[in-house]
Protein backbone atom coordinates (compact mmCIF):
# COMPACT_ATOMS: atom_id res chain seq x y z
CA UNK A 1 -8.28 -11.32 -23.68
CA UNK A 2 -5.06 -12.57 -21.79
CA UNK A 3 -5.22 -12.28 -17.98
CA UNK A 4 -3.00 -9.85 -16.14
CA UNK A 5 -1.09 -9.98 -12.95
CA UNK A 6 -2.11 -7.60 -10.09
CA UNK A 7 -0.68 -6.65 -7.13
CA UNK A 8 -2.57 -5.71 -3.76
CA UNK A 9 -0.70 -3.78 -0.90
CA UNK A 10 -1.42 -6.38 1.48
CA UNK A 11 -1.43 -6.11 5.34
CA UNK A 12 -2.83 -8.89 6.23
CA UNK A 13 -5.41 -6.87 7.69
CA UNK A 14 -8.99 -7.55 7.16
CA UNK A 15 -9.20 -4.81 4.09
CA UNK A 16 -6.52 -6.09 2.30
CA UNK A 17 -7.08 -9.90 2.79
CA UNK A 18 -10.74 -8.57 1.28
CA UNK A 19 -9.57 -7.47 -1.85
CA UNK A 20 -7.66 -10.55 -1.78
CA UNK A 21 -10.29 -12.87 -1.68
CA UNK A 22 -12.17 -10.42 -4.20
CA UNK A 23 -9.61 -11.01 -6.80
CA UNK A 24 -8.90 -14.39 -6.21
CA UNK A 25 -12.62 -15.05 -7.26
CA UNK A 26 -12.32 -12.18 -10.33
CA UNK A 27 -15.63 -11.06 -8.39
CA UNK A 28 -15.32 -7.34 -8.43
CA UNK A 29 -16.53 -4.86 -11.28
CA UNK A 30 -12.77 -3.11 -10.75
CA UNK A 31 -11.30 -5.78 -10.07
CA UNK A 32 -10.22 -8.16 -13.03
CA UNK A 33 -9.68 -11.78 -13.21
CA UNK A 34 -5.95 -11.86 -12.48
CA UNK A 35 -3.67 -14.65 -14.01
CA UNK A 36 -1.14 -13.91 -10.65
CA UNK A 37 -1.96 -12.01 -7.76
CA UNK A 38 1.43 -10.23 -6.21
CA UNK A 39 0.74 -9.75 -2.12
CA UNK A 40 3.26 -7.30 -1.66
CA UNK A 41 4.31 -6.39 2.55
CA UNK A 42 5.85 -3.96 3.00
CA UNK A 43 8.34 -3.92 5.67
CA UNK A 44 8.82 0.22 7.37
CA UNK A 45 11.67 -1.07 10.42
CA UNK A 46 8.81 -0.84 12.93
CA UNK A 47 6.85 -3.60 12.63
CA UNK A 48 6.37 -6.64 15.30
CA UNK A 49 4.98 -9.72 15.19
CA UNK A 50 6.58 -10.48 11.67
CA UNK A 51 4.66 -13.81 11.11
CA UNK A 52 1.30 -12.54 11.14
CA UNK A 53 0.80 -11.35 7.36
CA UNK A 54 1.98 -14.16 6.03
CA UNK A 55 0.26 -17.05 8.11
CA UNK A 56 -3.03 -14.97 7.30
CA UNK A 57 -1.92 -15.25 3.56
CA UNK A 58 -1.18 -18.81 3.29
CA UNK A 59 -4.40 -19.65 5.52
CA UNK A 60 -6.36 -17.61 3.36
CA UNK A 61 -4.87 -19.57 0.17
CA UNK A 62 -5.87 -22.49 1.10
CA UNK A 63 -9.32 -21.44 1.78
CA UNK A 64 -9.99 -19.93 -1.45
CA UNK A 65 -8.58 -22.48 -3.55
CA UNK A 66 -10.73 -25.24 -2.03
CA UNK A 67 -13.93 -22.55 -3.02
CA UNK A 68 -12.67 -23.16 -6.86
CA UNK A 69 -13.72 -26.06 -9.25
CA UNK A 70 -10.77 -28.01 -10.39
CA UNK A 71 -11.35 -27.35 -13.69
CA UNK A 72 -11.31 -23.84 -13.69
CA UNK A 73 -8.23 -21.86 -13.66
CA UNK A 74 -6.52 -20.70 -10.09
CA UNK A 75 -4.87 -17.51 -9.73
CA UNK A 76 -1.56 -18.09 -8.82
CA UNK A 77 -0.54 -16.30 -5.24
CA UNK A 78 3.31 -14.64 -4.90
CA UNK A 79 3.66 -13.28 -1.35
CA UNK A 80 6.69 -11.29 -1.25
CA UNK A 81 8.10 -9.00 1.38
CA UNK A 82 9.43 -5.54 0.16
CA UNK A 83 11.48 -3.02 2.81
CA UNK A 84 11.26 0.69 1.91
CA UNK A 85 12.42 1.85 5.55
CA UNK A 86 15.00 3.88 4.22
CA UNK A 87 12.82 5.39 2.38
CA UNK A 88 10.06 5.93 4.80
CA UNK A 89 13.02 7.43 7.49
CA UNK A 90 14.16 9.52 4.28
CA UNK A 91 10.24 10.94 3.63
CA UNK A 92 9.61 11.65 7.78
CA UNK A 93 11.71 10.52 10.48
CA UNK A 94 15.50 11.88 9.51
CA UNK A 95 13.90 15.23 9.11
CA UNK A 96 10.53 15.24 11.49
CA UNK A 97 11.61 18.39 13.23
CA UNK A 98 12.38 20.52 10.56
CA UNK A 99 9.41 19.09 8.48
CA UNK A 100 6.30 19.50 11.40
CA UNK A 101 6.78 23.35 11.30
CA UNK A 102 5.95 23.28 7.82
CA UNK A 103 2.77 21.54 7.64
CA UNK A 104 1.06 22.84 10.64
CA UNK A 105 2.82 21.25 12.84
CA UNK A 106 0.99 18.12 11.91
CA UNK A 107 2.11 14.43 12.77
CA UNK A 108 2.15 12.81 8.93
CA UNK A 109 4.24 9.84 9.76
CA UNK A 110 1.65 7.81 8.38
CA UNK A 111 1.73 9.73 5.13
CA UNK A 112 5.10 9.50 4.83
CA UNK A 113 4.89 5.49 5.10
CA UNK A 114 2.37 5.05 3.11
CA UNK A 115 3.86 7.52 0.13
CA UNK A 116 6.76 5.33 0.76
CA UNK A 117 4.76 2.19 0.31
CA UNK A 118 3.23 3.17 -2.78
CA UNK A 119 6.88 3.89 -3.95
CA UNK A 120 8.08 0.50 -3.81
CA UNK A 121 5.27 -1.01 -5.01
CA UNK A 122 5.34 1.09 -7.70
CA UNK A 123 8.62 -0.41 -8.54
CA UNK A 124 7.88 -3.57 -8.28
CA UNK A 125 5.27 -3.40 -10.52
CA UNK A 126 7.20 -1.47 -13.33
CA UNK A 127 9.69 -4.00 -12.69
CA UNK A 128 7.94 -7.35 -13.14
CA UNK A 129 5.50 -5.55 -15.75
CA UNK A 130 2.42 -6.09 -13.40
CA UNK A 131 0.23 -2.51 -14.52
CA UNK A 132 -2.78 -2.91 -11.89
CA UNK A 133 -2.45 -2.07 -8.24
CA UNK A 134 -5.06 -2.14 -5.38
CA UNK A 135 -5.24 -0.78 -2.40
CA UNK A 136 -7.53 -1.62 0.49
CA UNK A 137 -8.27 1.87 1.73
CA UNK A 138 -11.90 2.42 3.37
CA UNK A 139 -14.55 5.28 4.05
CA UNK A 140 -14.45 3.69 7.57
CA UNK A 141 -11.15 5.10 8.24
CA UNK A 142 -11.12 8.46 6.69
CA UNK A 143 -9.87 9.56 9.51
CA UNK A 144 -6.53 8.28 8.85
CA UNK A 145 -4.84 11.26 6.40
CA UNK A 146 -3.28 8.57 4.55
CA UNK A 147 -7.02 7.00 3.93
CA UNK A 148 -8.24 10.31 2.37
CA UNK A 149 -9.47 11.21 -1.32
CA UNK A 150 -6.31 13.78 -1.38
CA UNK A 151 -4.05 11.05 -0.44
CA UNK A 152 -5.35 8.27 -2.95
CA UNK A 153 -5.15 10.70 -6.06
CA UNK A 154 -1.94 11.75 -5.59
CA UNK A 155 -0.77 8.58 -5.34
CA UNK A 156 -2.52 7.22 -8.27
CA UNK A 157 -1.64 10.00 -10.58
CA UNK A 158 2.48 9.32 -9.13
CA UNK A 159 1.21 5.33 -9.98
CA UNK A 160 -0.22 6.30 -13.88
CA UNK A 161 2.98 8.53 -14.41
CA UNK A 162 5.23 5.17 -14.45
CA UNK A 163 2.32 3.60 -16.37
CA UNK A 164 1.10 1.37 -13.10
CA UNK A 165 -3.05 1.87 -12.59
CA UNK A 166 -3.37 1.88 -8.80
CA UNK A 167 -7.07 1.48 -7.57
CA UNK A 168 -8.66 1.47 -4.18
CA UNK A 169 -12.04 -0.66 -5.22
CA UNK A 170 -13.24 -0.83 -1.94
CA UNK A 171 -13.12 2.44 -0.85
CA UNK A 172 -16.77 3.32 -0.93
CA UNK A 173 -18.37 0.45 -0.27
CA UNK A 174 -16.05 -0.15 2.84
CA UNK A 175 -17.72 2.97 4.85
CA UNK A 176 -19.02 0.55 7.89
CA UNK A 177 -16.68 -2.29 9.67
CA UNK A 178 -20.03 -4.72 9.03
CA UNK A 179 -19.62 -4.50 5.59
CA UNK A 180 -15.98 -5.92 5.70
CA UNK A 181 -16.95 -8.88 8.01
CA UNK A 182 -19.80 -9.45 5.97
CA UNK A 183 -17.97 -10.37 2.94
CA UNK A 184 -14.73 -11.86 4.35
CA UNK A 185 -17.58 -14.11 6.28
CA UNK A 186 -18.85 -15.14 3.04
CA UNK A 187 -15.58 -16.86 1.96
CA UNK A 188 -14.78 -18.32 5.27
CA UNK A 189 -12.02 -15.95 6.34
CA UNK A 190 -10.88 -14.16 9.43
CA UNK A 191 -13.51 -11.18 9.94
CA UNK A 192 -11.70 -9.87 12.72
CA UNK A 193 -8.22 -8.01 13.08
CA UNK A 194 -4.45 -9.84 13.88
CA UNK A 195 -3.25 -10.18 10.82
CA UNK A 196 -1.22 -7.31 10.59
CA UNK A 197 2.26 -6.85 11.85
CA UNK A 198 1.62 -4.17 14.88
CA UNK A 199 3.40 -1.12 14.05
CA UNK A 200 5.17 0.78 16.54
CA UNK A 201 3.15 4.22 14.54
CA UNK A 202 -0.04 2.64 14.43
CA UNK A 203 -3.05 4.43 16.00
CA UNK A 204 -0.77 7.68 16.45
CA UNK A 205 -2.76 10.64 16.61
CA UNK A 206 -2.41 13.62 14.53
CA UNK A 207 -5.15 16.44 13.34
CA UNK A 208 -3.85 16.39 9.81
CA UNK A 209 -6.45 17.58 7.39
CA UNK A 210 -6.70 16.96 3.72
CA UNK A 211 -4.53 20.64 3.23
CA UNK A 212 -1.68 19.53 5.17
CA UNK A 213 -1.46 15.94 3.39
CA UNK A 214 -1.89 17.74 0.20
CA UNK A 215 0.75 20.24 1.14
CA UNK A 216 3.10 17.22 2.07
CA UNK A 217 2.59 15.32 -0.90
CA UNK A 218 3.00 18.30 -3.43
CA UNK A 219 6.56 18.65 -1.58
CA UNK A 220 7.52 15.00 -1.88
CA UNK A 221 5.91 13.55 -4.56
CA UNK A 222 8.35 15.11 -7.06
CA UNK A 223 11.28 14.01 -5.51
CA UNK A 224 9.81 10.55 -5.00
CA UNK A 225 9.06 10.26 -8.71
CA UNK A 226 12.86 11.29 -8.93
CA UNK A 227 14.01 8.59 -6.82
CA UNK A 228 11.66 5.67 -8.73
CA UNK A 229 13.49 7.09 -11.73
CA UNK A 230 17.07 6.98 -10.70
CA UNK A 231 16.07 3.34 -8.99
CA UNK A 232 14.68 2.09 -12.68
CA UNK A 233 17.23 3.01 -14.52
CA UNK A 234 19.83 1.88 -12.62
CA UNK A 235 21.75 4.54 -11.09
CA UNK A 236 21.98 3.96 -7.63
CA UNK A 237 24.01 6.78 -6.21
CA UNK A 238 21.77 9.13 -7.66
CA UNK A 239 18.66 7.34 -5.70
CA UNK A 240 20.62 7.60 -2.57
CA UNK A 241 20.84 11.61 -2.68
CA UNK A 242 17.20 11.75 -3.18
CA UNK A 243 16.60 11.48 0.45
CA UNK A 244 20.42 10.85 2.64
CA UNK A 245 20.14 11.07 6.01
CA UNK A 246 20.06 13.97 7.98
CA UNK A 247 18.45 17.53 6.92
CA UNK A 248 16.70 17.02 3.41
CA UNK A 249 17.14 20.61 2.92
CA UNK A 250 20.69 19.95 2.05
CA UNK A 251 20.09 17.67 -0.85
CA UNK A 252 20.01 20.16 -4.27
């Protein structure tokens, strides 16, 4: 059987440079041996420390590739930044006021980002015909609503509607930070955090449940799978109106 490409959501983060090394190595039951592995980084306007991500991905090259006898075959590594800000402004922050009230006055920027994430990688992968996508989600942060079981089958049933099989391998078996260290350990990587660009949003609190993420994503998943459609096929305009700036309610 031919290898495929994949494409991991990557962070640089410590859950994300784990599935990494996992599918580098093709040593995951979920994870298959890829023929090129797409590191896609997504870039939301409110990230610092831009060179983080990528200095963790070419470090962490290097070290896998020297793990690999020369005569077997390497996965070949694409790091490629993708911005979906407008998007992410267009799913939360042009509309946060009007768009609290109606989930419980609940804080889902992180939601929003991530839905917008999933969007453009979603893309991508139609795009360059690459049908697997992983995502390093974990047990251990369950408390994040975009790290929830609500969150992760929306997404993948938005993912399997444009014919793209998103997976989040780790999930379970992340529940406990030693577990993480443990394996990136085993390969010789960074166990430890500072690989991600620092978001201005990260580690903002909000008491969104499961309900209110659902609730969110049942609003804007539809016009999300508008906007990946318009955006396939070309028409630009029309992807624009999905989500202008200003109040979304105005948009018919």
């Amino acid at each position: 059987m031919d290898r495929q490409d994949l494409a991991i959501l990557f962070s640089g983060g410590t859950d994300s440079l784990a599935l990494y090394a996992l599918a580098f190595h093709g040593r995951h039951p979920e994870i298959s041996n890829p023929r090129n592995i797409h590191l896609l980084q997504m870039l939301n306007g409110m990230g610092r420390f831009p060179s983080f991500p990528e200095n963790r991905f070419r470090t962490a090259e290097k070290i896998l590739k020297a793990q690999i006898p020369e005569t077997d075959t390497i996965p070949k590594s694409v790091y490629v930044e993708l911005d979906m800000g407008r998007l992410f402004q267009g799913l939360w922050l042009d509309n946060f006021e009007e768009l609290m009230p109606e989930y419980g006055g609940k804080n889902l920027v992180c939601v929003a980002c991530k839905l917008a994430m999933h969007a453009r990688a979603i893309i991508y992968c139609v795009e360059r015909y690459v049908p697997v996508l992983l995502a390093g989600y974990a047990a251990k942060q369950g408390y994040f609503p975009e790290q929830t079981p609500t969150f992760m089958k929306k997404v993948a049933e938005l993912s399997a509607y444009f014919g793209i099989t998103t997976k989040f391998p780790l999930f379970h078996e992340f529940d406990h930070e030693t577990v993480t260290r443990h394996l990136l350990e085993d390969y010789g990587l960074p166990s430890t955090g500072g690989g991600e660009r620092k978001c201005l949003f990260c580690q903002t609190l909000t008491t969104a449940t499961e309900k209110e993420t659902g609730d969110y994503l049942d609003d804007m998943v539809p016009r999300v799978a508008t906007y990946i459609e318009h955006k396939l096929e070309g028409c630009i305009k029309k992807a624009a109106q999905c989500f202008p700036p200003g109040n979304i309610k105005t948009v018919h």
